[in-house]
Protein backbone atom coordinates (compact mmCIF):
# COMPACT_ATOMS: atom_id res chain seq x y z
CA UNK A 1 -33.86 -53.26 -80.44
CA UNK A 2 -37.21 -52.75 -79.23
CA UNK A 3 -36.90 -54.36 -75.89
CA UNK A 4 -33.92 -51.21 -75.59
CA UNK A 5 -36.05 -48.49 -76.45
CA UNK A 6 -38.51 -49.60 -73.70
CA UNK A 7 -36.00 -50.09 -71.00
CA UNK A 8 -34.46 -46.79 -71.81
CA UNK A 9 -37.81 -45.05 -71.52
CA UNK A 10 -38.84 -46.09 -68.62
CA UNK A 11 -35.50 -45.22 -66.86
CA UNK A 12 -35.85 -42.12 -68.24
CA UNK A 13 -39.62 -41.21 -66.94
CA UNK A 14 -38.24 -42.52 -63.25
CA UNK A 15 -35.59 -40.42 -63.04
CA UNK A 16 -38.13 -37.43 -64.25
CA UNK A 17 -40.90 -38.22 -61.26
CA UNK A 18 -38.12 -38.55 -58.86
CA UNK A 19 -36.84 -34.96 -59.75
CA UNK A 20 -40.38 -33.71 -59.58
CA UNK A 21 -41.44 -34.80 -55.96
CA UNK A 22 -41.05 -32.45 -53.15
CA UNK A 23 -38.18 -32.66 -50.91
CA UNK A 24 -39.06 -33.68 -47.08
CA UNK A 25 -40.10 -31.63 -44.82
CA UNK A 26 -37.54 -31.17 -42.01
CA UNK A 27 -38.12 -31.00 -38.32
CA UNK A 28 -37.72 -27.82 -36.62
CA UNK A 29 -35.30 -27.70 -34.09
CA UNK A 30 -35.05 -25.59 -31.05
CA UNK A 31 -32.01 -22.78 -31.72
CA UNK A 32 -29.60 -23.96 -28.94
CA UNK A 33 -29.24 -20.68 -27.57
CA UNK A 34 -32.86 -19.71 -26.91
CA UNK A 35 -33.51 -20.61 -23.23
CA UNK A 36 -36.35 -22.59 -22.10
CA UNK A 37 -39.53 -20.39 -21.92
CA UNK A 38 -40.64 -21.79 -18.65
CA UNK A 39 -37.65 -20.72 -17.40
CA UNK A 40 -37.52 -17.33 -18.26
CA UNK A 41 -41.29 -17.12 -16.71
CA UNK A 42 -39.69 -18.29 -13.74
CA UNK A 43 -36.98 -15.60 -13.21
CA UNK A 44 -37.04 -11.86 -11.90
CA UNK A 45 -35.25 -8.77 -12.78
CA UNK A 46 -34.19 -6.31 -10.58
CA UNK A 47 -31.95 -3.25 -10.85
CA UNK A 48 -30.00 -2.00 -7.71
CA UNK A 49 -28.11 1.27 -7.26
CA UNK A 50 -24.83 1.67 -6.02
CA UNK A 51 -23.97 4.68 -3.83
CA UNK A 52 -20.28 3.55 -2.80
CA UNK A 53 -18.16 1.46 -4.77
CA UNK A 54 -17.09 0.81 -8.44
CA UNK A 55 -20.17 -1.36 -9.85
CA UNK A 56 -17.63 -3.15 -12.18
CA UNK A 57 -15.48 -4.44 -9.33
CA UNK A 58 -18.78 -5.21 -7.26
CA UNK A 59 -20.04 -7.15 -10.10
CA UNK A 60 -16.77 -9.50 -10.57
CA UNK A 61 -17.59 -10.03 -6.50
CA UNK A 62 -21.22 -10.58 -7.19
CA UNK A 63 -21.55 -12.94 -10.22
CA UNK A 64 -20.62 -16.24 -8.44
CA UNK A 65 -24.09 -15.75 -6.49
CA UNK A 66 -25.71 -16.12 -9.46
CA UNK A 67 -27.92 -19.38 -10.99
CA UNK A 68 -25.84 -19.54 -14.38
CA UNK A 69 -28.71 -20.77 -16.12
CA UNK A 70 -29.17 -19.96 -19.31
CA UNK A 71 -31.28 -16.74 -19.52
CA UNK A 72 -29.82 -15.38 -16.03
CA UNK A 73 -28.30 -11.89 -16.41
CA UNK A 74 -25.74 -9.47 -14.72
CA UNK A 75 -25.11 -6.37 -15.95
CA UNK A 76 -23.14 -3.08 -14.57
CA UNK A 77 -23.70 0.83 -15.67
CA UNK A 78 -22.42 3.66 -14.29
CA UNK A 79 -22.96 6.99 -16.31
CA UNK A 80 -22.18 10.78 -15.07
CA UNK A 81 -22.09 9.05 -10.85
CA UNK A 82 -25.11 7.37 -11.57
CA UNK A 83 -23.80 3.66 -11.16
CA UNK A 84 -26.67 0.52 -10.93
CA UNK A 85 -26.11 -3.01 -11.20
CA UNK A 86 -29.22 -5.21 -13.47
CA UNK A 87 -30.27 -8.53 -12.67
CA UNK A 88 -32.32 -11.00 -14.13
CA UNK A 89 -32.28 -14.60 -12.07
CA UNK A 90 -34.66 -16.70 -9.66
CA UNK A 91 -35.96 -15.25 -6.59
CA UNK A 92 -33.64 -17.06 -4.04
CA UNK A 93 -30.73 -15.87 -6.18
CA UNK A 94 -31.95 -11.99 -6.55
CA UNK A 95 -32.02 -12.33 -2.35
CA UNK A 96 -28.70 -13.46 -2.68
CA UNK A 97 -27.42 -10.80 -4.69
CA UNK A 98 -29.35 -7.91 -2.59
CA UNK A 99 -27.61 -9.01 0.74
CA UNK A 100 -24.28 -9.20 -0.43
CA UNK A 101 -25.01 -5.71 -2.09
CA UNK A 102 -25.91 -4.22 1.56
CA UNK A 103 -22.69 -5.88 2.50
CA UNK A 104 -20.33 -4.85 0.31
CA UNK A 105 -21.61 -1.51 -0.23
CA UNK A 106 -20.47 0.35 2.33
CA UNK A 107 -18.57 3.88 2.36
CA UNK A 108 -14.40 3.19 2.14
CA UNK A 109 -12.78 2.87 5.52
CA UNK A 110 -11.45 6.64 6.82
CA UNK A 111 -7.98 6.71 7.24
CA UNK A 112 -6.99 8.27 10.70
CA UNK A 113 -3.76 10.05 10.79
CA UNK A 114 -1.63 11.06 13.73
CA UNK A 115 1.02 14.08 13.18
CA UNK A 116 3.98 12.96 14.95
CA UNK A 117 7.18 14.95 15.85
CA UNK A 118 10.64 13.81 15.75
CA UNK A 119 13.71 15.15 16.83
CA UNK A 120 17.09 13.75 15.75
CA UNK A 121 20.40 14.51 17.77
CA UNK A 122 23.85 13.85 17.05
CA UNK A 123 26.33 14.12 19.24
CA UNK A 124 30.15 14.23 18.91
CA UNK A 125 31.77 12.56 21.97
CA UNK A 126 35.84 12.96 22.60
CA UNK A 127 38.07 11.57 25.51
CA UNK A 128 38.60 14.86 26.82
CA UNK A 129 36.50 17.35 28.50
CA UNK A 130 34.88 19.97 26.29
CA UNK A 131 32.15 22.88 27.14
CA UNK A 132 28.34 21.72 26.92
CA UNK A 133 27.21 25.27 26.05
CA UNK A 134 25.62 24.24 23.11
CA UNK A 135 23.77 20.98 24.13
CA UNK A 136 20.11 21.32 24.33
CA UNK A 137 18.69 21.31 27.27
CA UNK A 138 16.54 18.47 26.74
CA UNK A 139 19.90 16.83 26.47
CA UNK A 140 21.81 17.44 29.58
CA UNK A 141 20.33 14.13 31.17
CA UNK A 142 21.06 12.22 28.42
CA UNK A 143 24.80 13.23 28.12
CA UNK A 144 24.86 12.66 31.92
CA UNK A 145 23.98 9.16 31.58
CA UNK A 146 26.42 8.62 28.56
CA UNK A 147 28.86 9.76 30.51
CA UNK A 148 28.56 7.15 33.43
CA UNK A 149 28.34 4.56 30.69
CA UNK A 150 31.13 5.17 27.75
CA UNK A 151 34.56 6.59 28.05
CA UNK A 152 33.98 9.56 26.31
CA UNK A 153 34.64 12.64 29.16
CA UNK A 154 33.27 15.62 26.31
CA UNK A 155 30.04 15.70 23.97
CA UNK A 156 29.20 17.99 21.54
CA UNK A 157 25.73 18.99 19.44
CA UNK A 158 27.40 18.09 15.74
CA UNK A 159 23.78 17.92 13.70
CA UNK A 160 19.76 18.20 14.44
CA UNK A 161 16.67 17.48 12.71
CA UNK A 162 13.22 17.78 13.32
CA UNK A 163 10.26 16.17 11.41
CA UNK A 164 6.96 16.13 11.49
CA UNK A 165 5.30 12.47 10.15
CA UNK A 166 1.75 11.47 9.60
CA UNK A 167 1.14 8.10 11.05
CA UNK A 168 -1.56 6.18 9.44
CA UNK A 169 -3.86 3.97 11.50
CA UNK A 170 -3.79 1.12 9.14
CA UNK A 171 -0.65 1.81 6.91
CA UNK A 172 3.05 2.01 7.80
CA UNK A 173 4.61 5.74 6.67
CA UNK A 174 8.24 6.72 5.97
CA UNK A 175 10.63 9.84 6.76
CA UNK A 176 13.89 10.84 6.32
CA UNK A 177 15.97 14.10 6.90
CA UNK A 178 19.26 15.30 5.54
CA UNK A 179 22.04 18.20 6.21
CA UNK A 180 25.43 19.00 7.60
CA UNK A 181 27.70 18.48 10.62
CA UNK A 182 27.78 22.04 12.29
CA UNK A 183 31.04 23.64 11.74
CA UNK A 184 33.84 23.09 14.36
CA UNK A 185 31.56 19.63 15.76
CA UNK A 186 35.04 17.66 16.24
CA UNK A 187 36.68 20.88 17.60
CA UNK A 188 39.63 23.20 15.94
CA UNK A 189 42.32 20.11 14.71
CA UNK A 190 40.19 19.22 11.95
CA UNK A 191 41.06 22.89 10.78
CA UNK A 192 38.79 25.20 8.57
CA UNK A 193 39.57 23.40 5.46
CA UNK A 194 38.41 19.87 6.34
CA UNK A 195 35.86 18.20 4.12
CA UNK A 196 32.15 18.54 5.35
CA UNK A 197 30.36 15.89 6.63
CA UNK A 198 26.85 14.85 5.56
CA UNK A 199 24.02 13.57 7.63
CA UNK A 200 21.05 11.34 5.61
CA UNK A 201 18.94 9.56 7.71
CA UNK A 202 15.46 7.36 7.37
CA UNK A 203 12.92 6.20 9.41
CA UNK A 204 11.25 3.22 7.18
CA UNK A 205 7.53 1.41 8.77
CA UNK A 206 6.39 3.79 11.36
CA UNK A 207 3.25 2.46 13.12
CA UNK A 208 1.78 3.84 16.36
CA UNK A 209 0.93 1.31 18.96
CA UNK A 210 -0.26 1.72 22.90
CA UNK A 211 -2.92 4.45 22.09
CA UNK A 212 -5.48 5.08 24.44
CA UNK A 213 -5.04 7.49 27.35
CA UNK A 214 -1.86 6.73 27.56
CA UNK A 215 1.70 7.38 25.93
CA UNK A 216 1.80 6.23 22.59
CA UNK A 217 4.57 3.79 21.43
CA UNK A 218 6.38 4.56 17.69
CA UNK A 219 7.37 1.43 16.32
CA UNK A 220 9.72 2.12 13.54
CA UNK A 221 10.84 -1.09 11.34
CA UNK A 222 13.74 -0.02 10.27
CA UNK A 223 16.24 3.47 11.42
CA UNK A 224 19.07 3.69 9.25
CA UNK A 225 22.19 6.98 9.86
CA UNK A 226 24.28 7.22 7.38
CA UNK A 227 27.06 10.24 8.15
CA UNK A 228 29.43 10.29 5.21
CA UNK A 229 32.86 12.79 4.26
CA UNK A 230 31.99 14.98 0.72
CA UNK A 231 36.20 15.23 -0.46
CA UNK A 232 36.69 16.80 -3.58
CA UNK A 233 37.01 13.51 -5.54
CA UNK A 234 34.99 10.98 -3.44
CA UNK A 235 32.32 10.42 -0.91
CA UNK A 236 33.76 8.29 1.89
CA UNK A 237 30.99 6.77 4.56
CA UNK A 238 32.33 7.88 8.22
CA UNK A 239 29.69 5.63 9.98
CA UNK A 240 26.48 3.58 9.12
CA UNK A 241 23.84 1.22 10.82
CA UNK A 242 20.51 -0.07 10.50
CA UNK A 243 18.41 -1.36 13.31
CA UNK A 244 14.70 -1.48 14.31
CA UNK A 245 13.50 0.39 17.38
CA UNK A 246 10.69 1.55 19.84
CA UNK A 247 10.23 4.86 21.13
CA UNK A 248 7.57 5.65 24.08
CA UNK A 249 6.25 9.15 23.31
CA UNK A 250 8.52 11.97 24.77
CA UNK A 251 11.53 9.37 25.66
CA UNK A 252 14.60 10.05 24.31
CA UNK A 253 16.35 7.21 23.05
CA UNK A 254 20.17 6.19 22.32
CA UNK A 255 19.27 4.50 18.39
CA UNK A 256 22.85 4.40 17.78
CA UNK A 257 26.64 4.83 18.19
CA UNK A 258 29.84 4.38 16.25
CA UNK A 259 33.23 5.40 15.93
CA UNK A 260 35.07 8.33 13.86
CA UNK A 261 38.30 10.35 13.66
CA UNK A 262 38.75 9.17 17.23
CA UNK A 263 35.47 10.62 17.90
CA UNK A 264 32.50 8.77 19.25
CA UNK A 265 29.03 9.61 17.19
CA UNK A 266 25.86 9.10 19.30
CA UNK A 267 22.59 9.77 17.94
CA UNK A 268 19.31 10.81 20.08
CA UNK A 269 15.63 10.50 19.04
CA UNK A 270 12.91 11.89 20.73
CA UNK A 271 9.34 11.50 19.54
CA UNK A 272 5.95 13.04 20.50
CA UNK A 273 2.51 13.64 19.20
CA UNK A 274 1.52 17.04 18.11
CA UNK A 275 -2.05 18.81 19.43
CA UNK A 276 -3.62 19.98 16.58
């Protein structure tokens, strides 16, 4: 029994000094996000203003010149027009940034316009001979030439339109026109009660090309004529076509022809640039 007691006490009286001595001391550990000191000695900061463009875009352009080190910094702020972009990063890196800055900002690109005037014609043609009185003038050479060319002996004005079109330098516009055939166009057999006749047309990718001293050229990508019978009940399309063209400034140009009631439909455009 006694050689029990003694083994029990001293188990005891370890287990007491082991609770009583003082846990290690651990090793202090750099915080993983801190950067390196030396390397924060070794960078520059630098704010730059921006007169031109949206710093937040020009930042998204900007932060591939950057080191990505840890401690490098790239921030925007623009408050009341006030708009700078902050830096912090080496040298070579801030020289990077400044150069592409003087590149990139720069005043947005003016777009020139050019007022352009066009004048659409359309002409109802027959197999017999009918009075030119109310042609244009611009359009007696035209119908002249049509006539040596097609079988059609008479022509008559049946619709015109005239619109006035902004042409970018560096952008394609659109314009289109709508309204009637003039009353009496395919002469007195259609009688007074016939349905009307709509006109819609649409000139889609105008772009000026051959300026200079010259004549400009209207490239159009795509001239569509649509003429179409409003009946009571139903819309019926008369005649239809689609096709790209090229008009020299002042020429007047044959974009089309088709076929209705026996009638022939020819349509003129004429284009030129207006003085301002």
């Amino acid at each position: 029994m006694t050689i029990i007691r003694t083994l029990a006490l001293a188990t005891l009286l370890a287990s007491a000094l082991v609770a009583q001595a003082p846990p290690a001391t651990p090793t202090a550990q750099p915080h993983p996000t801190e950067p390196d000191p030396a390397i924060l000695k070794a960078m520059r900061s630098k704010v730059f203003v921006i007169q031109h463009r949206d710093p937040f875009r020009l930042q998204m352009s900007l932060e591939p010149l950057g080191s990505g080190t840890r401690g490098a910094r790239m921030s925007w702020s623009k408050d009341e027009g006030f708009s700078t972009i902050t830096v912090r990063d080496f040298p070579e890196n801030l020289a990077a940034i400044e150069e592409a800055i003087k590149r990139l900002d720069t005043p947005p690109a003016i777009q020139k316009a050019t007022d352009m005037e066009l004048t659409l014609h359309v002409l109802f043609a027959s197999k017999g001979s009918v009075q030119d009185g109310n042609l244009p003038p611009e359009l007696l050479d035209v119908v002249k030439q049509l006539k040596s060319t097609l079988t059609y002996r008479g022509y008559a004005l049946a619709a015109s339109f005239v619109q006035r079109v902004q042409v970018l330098d560096n952008a394609r516009s659109d314009t289109s026109g709508l309204g009637y055939v003039l009353p009496g166009a395919l002469g007195n057999a259609e009688g007074k009660d016939a349905p009307r006749m709509k006109v819609e047309w649409r000139a889609q990718g105008l772009r000026l090309g051959g300026q200079g001293e010259g004549p400009s050229t209207l490239e159009v990508g795509t001239f569509r004529f649509d003429l179409e019978e409003e009946a009571t009940t139903k819309s019926g399309t008369l005649a239809k076509f689609n096709t790209p063209i090229s008009l020299r400034e002042d020429e007047r140009v044959v974009v089309g022809t088709s076929v209705v009631k026996d009638h022939g439909v020819v349509v003129v455009l004429t284009v030129h640039r207006v003085k301002r």
